[in-house]
N, C-alpha and C. Protein backbone atom coordinates (compact mmCIF):
# COMPACT_ATOMS: atom_id res chain seq x y z
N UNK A 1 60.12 -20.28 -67.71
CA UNK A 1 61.05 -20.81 -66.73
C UNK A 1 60.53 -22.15 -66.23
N UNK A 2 61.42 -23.36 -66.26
CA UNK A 2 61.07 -24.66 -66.07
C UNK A 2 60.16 -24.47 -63.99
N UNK A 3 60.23 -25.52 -64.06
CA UNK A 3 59.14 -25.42 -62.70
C UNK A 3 59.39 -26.71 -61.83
N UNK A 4 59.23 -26.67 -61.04
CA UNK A 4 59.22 -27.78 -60.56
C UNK A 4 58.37 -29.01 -59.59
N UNK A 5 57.78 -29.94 -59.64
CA UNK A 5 56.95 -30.10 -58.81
C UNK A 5 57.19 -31.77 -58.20
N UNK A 6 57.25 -31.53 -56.13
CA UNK A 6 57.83 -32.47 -55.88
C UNK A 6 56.54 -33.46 -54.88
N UNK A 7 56.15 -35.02 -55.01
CA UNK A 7 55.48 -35.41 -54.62
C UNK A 7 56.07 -36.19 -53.52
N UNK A 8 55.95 -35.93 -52.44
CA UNK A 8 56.27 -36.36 -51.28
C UNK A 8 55.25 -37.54 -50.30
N UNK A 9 55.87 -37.22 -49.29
CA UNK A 9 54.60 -38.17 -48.10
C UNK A 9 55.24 -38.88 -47.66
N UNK A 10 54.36 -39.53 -46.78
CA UNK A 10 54.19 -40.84 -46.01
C UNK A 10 54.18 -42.02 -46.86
N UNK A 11 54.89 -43.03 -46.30
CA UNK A 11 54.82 -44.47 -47.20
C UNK A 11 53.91 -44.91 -47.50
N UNK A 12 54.00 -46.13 -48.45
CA UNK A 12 52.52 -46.37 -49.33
C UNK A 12 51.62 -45.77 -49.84
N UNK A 13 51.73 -44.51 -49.64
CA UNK A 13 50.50 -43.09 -49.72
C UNK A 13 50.63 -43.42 -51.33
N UNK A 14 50.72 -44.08 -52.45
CA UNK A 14 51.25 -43.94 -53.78
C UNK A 14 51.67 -42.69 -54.56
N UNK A 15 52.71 -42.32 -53.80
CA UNK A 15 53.67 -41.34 -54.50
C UNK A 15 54.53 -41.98 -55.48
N UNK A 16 54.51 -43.07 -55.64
CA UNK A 16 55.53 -43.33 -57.16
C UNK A 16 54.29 -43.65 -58.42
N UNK A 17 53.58 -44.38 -57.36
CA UNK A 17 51.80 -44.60 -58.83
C UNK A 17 51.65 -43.39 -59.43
N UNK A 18 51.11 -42.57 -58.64
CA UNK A 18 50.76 -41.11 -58.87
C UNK A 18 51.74 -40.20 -59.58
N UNK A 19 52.87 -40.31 -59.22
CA UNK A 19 53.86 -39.59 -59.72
C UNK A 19 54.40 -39.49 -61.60
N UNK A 20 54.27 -40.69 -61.35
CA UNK A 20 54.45 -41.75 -62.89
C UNK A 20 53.58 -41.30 -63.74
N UNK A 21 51.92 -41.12 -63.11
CA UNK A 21 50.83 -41.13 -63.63
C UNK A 21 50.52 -39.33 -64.57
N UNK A 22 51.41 -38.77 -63.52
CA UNK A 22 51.20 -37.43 -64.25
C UNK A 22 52.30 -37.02 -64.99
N UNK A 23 53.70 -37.66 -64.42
CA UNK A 23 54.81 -37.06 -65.79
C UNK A 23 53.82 -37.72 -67.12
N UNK A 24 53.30 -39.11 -67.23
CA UNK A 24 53.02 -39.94 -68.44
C UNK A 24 51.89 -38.48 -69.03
N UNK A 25 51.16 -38.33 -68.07
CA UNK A 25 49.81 -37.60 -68.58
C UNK A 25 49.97 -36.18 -69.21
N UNK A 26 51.47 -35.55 -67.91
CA UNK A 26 51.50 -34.21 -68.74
C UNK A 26 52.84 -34.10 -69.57
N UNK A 27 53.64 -35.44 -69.87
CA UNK A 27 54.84 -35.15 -70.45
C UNK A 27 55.97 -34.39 -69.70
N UNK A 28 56.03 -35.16 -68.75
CA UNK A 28 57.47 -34.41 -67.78
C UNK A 28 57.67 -35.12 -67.02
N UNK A 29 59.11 -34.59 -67.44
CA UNK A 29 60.37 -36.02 -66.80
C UNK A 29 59.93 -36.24 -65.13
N UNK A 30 60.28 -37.56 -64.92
CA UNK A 30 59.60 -37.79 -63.48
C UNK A 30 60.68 -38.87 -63.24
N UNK A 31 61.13 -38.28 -61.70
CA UNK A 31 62.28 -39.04 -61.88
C UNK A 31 62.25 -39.55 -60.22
N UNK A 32 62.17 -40.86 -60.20
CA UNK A 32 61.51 -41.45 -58.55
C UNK A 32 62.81 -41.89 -58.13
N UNK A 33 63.11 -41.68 -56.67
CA UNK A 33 63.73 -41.93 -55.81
C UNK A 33 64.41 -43.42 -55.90
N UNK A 34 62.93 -44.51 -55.72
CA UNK A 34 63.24 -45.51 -55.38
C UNK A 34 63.66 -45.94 -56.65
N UNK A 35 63.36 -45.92 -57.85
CA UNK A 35 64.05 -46.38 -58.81
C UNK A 35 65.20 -46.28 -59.42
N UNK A 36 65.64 -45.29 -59.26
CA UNK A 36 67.45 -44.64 -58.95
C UNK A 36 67.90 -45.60 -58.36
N UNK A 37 67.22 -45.67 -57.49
CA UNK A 37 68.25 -46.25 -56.29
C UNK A 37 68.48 -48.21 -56.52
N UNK A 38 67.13 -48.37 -57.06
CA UNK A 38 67.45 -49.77 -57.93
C UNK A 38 68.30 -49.75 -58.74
N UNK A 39 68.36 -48.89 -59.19
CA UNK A 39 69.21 -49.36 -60.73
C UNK A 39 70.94 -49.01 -59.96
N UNK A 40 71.07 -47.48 -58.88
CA UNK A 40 72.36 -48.23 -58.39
C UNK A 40 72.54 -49.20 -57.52
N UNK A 41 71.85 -49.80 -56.80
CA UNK A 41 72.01 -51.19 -56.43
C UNK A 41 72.37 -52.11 -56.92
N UNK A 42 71.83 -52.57 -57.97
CA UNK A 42 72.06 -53.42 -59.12
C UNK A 42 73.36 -53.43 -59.80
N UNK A 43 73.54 -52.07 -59.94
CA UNK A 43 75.03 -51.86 -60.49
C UNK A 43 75.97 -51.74 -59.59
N UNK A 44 76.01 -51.07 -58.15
CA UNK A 44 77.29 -50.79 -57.57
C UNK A 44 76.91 -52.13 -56.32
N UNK A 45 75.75 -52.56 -55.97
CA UNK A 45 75.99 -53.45 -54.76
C UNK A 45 76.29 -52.69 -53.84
N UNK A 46 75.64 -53.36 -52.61
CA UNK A 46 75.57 -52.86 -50.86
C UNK A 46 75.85 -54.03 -50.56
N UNK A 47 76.31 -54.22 -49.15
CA UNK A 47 76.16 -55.43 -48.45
C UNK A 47 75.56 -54.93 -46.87
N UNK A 48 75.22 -54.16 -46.91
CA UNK A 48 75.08 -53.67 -45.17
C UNK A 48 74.44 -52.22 -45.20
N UNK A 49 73.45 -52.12 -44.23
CA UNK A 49 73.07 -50.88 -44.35
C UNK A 49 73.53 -49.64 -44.42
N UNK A 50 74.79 -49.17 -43.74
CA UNK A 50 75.36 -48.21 -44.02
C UNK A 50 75.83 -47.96 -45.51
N UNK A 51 76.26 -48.81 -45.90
CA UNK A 51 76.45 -49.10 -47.49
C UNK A 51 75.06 -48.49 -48.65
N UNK A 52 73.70 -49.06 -48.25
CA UNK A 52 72.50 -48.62 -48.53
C UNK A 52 72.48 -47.73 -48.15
N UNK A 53 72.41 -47.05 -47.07
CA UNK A 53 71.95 -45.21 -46.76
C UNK A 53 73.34 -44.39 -47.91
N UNK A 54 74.04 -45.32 -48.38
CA UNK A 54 75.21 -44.08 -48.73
C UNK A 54 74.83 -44.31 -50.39
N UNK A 55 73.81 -45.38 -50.78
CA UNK A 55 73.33 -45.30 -52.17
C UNK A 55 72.15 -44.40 -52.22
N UNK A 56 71.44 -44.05 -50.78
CA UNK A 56 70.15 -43.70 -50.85
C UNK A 56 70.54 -41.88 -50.86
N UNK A 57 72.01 -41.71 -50.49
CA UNK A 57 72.61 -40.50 -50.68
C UNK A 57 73.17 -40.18 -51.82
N UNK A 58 73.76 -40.93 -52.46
CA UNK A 58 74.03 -40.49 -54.00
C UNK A 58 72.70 -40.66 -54.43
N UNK A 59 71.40 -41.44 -54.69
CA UNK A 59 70.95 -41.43 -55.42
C UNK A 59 70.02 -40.02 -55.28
N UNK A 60 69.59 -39.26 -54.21
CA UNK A 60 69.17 -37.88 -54.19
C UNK A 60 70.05 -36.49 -54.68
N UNK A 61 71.35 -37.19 -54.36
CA UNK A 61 72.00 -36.20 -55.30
C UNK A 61 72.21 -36.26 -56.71
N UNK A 62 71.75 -37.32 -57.30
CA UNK A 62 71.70 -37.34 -58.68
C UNK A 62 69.74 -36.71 -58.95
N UNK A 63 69.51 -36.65 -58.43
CA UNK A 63 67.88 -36.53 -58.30
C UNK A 63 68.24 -34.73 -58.53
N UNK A 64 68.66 -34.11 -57.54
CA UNK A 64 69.28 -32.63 -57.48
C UNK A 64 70.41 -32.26 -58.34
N UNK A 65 70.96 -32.94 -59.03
CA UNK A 65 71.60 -32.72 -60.30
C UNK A 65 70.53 -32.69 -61.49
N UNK A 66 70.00 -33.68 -61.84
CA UNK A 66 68.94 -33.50 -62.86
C UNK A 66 67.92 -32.15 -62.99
N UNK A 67 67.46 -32.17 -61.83
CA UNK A 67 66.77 -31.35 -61.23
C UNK A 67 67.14 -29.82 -61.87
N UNK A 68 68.18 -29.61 -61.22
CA UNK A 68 68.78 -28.32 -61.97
C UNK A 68 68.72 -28.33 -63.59
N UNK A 69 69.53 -29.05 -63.75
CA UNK A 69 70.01 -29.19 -64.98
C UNK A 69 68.81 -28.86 -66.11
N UNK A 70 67.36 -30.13 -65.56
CA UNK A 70 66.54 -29.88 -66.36
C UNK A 70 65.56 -28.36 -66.10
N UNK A 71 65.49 -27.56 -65.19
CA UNK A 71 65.35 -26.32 -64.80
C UNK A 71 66.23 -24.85 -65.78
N UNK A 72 67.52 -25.57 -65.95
CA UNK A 72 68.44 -24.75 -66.39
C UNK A 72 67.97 -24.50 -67.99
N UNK A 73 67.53 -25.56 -68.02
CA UNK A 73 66.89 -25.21 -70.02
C UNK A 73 65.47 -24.91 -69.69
N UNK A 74 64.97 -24.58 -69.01
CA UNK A 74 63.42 -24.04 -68.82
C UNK A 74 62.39 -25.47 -68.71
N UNK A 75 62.93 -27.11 -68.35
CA UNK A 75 61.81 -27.79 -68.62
C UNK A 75 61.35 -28.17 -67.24
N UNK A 76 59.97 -28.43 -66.82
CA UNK A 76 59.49 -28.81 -65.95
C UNK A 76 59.81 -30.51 -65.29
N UNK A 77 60.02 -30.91 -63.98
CA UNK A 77 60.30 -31.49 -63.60
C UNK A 77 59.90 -32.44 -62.75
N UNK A 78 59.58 -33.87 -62.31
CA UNK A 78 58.89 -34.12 -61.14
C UNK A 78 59.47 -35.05 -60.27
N UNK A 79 59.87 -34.60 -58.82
CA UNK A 79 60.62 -35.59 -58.30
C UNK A 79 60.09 -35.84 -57.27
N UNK A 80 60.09 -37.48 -57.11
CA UNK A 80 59.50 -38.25 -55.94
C UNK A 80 60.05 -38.89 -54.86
N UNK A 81 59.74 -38.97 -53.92
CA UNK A 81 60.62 -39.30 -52.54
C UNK A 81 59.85 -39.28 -51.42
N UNK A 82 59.79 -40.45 -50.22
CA UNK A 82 59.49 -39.22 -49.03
C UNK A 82 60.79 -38.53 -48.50
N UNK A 83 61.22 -37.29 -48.74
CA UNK A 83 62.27 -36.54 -48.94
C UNK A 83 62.50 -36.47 -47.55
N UNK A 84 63.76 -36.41 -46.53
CA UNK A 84 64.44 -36.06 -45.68
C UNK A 84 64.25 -34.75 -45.19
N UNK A 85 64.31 -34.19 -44.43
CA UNK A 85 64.33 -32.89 -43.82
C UNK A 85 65.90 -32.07 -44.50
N UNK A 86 66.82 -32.94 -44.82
CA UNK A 86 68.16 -32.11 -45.46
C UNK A 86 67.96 -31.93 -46.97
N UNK A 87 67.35 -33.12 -47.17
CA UNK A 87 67.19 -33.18 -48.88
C UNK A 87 66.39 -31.83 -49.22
N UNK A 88 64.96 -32.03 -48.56
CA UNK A 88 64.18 -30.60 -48.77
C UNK A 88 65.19 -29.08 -48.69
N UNK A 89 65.68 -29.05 -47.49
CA UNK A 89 66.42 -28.00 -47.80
C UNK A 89 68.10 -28.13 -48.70
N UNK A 90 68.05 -28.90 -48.89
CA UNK A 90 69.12 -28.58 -50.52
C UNK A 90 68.25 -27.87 -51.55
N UNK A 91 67.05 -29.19 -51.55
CA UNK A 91 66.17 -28.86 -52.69
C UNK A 91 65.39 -26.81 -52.71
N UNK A 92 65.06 -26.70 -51.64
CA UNK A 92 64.84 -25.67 -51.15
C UNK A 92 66.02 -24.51 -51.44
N UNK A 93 67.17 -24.47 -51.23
CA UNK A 93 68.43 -23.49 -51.45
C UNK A 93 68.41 -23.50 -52.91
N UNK A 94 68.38 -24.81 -54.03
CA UNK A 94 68.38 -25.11 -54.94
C UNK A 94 67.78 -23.68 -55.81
N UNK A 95 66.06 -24.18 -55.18
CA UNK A 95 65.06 -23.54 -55.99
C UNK A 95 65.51 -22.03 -55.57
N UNK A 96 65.33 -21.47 -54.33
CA UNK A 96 65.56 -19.86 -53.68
C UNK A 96 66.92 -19.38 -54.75
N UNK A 97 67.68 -20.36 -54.77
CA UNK A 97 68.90 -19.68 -55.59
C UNK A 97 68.69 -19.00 -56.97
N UNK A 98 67.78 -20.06 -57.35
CA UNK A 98 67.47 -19.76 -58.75
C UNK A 98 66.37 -19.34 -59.01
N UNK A 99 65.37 -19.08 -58.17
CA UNK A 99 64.09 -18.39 -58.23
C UNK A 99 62.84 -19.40 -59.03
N UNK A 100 63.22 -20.33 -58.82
CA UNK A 100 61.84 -21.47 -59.69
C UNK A 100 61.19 -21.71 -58.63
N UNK A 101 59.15 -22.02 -59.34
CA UNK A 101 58.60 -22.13 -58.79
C UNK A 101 58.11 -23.55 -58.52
N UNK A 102 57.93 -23.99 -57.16
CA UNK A 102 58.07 -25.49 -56.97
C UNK A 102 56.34 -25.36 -56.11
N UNK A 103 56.20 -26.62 -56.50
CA UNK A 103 54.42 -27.23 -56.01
C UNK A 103 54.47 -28.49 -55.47
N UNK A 104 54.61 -28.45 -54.52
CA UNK A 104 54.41 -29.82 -53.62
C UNK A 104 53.03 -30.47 -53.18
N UNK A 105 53.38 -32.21 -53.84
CA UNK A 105 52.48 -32.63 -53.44
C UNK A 105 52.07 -33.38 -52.13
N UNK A 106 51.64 -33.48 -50.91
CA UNK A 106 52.10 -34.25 -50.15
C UNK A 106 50.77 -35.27 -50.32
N UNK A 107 51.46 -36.30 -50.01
CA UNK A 107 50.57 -37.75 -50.00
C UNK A 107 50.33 -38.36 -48.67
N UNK A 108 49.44 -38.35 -47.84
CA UNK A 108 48.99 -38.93 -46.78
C UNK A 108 48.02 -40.35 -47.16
N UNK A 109 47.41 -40.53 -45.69
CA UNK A 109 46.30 -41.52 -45.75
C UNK A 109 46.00 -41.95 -44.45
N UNK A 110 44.83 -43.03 -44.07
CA UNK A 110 44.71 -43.37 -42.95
C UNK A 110 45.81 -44.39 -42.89
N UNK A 111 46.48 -44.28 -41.26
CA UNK A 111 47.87 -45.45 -41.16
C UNK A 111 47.27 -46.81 -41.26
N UNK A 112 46.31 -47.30 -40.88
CA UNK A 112 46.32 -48.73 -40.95
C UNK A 112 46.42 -49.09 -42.81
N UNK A 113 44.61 -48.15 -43.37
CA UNK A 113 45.90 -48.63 -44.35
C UNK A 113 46.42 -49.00 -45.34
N UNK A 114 47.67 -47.57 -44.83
CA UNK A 114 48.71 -47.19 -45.72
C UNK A 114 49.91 -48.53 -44.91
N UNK A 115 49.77 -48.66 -43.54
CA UNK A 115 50.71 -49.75 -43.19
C UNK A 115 50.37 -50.90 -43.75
N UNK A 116 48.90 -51.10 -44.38
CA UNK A 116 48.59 -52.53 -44.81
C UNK A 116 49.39 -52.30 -45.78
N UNK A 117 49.39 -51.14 -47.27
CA UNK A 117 49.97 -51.48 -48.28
C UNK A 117 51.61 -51.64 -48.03
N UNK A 118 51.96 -51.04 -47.08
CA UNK A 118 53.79 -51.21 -46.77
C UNK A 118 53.89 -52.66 -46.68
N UNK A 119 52.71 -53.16 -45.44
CA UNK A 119 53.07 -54.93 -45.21
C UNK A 119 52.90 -55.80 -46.51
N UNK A 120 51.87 -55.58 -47.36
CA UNK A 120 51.17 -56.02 -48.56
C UNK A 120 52.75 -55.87 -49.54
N UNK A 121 53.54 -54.93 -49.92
CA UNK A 121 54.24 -55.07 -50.71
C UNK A 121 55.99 -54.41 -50.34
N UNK A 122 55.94 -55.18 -49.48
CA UNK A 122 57.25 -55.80 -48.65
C UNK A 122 57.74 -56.52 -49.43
N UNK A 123 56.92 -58.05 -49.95
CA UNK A 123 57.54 -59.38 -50.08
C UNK A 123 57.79 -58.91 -51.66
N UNK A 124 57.47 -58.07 -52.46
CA UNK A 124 57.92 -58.09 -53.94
C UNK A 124 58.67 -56.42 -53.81
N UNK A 125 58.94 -55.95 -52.82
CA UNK A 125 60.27 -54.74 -53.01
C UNK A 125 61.40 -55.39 -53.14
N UNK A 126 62.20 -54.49 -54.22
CA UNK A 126 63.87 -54.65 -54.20
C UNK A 126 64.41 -54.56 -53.07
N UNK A 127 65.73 -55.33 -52.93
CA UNK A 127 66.23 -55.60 -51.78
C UNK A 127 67.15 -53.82 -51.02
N UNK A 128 67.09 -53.43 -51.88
CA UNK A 128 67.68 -51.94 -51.51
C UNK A 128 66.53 -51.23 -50.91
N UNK A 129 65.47 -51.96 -50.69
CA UNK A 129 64.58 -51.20 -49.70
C UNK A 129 64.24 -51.65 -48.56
N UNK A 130 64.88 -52.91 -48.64
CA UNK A 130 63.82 -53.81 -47.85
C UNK A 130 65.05 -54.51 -46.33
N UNK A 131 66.62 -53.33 -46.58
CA UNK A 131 67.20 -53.64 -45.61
C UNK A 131 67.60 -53.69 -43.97
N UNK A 132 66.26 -52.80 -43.84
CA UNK A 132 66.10 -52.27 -42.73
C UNK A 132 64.60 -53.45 -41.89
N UNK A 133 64.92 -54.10 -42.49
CA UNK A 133 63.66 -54.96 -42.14
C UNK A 133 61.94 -54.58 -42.45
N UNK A 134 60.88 -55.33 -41.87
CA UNK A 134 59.70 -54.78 -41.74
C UNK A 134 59.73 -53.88 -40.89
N UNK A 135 59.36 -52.57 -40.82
CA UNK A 135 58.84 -51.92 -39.61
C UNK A 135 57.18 -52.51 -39.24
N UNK A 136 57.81 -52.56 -37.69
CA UNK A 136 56.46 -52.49 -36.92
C UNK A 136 55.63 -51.91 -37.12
N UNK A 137 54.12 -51.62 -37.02
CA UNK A 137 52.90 -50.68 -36.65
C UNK A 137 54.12 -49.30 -36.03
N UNK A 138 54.18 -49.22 -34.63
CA UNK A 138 54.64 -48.25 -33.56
C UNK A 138 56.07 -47.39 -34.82
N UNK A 139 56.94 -48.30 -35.36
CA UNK A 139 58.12 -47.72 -36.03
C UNK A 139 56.99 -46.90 -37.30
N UNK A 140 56.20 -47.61 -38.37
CA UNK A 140 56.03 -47.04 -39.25
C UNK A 140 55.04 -45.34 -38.46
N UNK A 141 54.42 -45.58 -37.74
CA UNK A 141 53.32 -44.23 -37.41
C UNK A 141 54.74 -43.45 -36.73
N UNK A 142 55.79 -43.53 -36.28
CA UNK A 142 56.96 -42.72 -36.13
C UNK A 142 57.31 -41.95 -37.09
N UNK A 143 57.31 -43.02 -38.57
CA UNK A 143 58.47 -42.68 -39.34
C UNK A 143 57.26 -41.78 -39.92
N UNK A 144 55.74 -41.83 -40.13
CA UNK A 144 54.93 -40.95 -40.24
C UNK A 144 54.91 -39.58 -39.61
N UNK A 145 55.59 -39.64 -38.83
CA UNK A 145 55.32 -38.03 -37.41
C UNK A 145 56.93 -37.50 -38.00
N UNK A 146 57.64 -37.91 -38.95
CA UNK A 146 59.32 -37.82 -39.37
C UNK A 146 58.62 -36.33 -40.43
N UNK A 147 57.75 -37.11 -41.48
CA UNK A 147 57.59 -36.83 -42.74
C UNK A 147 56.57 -35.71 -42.49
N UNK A 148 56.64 -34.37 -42.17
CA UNK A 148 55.65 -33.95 -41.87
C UNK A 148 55.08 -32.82 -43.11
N UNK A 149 54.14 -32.25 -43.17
CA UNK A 149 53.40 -31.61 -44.16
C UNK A 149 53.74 -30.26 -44.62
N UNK A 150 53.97 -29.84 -43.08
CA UNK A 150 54.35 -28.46 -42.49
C UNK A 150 55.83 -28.17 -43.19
N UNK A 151 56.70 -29.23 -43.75
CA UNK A 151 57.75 -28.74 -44.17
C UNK A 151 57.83 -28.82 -45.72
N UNK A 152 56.80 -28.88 -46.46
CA UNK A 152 56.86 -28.75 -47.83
C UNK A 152 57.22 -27.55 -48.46
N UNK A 153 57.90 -27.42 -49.35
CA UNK A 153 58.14 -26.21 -50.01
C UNK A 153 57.29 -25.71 -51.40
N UNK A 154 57.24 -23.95 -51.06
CA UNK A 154 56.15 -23.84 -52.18
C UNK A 154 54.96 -23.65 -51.88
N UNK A 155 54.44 -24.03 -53.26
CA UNK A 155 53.08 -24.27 -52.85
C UNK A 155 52.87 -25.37 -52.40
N UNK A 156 51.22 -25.51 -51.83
CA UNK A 156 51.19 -27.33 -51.24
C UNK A 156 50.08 -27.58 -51.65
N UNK A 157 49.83 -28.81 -51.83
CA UNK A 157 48.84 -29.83 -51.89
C UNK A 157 48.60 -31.06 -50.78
N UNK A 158 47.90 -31.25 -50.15
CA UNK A 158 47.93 -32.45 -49.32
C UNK A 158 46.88 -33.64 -49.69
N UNK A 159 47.16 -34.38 -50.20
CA UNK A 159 46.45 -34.96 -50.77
C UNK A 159 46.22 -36.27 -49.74
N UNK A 160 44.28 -37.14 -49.74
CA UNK A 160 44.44 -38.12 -48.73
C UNK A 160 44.45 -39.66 -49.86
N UNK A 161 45.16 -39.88 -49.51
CA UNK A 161 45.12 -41.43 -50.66
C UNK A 161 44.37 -42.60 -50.36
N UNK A 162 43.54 -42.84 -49.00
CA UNK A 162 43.27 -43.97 -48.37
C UNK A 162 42.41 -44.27 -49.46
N UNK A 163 41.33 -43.70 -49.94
CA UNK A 163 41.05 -43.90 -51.14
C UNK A 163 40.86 -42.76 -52.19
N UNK A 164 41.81 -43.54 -53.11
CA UNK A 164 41.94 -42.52 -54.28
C UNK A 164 41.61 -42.85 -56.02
N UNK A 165 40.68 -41.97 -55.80
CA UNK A 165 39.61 -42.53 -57.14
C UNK A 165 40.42 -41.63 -58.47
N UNK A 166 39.61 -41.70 -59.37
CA UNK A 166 39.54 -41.08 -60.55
C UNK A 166 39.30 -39.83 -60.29
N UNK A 167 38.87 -39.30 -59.89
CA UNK A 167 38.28 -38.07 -59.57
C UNK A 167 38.89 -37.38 -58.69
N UNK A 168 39.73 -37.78 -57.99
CA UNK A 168 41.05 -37.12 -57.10
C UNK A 168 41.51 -36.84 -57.90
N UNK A 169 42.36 -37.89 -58.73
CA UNK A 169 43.39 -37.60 -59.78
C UNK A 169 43.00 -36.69 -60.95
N UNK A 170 41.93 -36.84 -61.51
CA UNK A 170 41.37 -35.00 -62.01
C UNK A 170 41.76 -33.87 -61.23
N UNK A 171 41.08 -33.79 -60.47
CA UNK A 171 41.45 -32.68 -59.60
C UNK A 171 43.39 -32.41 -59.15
N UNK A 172 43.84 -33.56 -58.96
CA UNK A 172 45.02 -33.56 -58.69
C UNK A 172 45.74 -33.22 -60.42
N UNK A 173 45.52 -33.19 -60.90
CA UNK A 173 46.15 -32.72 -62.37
C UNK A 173 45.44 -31.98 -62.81
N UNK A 174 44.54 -30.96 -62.90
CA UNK A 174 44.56 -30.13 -63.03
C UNK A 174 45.02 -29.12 -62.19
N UNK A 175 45.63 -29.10 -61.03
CA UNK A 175 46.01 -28.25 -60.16
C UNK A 175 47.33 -28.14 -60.44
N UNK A 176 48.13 -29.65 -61.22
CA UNK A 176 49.51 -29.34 -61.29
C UNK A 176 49.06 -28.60 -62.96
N UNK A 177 48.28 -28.68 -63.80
CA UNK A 177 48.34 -28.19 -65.34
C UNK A 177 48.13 -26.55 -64.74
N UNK A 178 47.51 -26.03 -64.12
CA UNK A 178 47.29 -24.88 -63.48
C UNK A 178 48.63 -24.64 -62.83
N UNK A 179 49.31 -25.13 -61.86
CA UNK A 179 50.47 -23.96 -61.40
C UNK A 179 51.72 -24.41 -62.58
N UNK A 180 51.77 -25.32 -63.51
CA UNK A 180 52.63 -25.44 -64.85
C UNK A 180 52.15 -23.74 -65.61
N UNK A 181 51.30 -23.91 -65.89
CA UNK A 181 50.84 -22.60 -66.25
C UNK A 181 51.13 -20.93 -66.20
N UNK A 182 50.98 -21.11 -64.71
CA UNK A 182 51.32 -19.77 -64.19
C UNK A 182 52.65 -19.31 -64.40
């Protein structure tokens, strides 16, 4: 039975590096948030933020379409996001409905910094991210207290990224080759 495993967190924590790093390593589809959401940008156009939150809503529901779909033929899955409190529980009804087993990764770090890498790569994000302006210091450690740990589904992992060596990422893949396994 396919499986599923979702890498979450706090911004900059490198949940799309990381994410990338293990579909490539263990061969499973990995399918990131923010890049969806580029490619419908690109194609359908926003002009205004409400416009953007309503791409950043189709593009999780295409995330939860796949999701299934690739579940439904038994293949393992990996989806990245810092996921919403509604998204989780779709994703959550999703899995309970169908009885698959999901492993969450969560990605933290120290805020300064994880806010350095948000400020650091601001100026080369797509514009479908970048419409809400810079957040402040005070907004980003908010939007940190949003994303919390306690609501992961599954199993969990909490992983700290402030620095993250080679040797995390061992450990962090073999833990996902281990619950693939089970």
């Amino acid at each position: 039975m396919g499986k599923i495993i979702i890498v979450t967190g706090h911004l900059a924590a490198l949940k799309t590096t990381i994410s990338q790093r293990l579909g490539r390593d263990l061969s499973i589809v990995c399918l990131n948030k923010d890049v969806l959401k580029e490619i419908l940008g690109d194609t359908i156009g926003f002009t205004n933020r409400e416009e953007n939150l309503k791409l950043s809503r189709a593009t999780f529901k295409l995330m939860e379409l796949y999701a299934e779909k690739m579940l439904e033929v038994d293949q393992n899955i990996i989806l990245e996001s810092n996921f919403k409190d509604f998204e989780l529980n779709e994703l959550r009804k999703m899995l309970d409905m169908n009885k698959h087993a999901c492993l969450t990764l969560f990605l933290t770090g120290n805020v300064q910094t994880l806010f350095d890498r948000y400020v650091l790569r601001q100026a080369i994000r797509h514009p479908v991210h970048t419409s809400a302006g810079l957040m402040t210091m005070k907004d980003f450690i908010e939007s940190m207290n949003i994303i919390k740990k306690e609501d992961t589904i599954g199993e969990s992992i909490n992983i700290d990224t402030t620095v993250f060596s080679d040797e995390d990422y061992k450990f962090l893949i073999n833990e996902v080759s281990r619950f693939i396994k089970q």
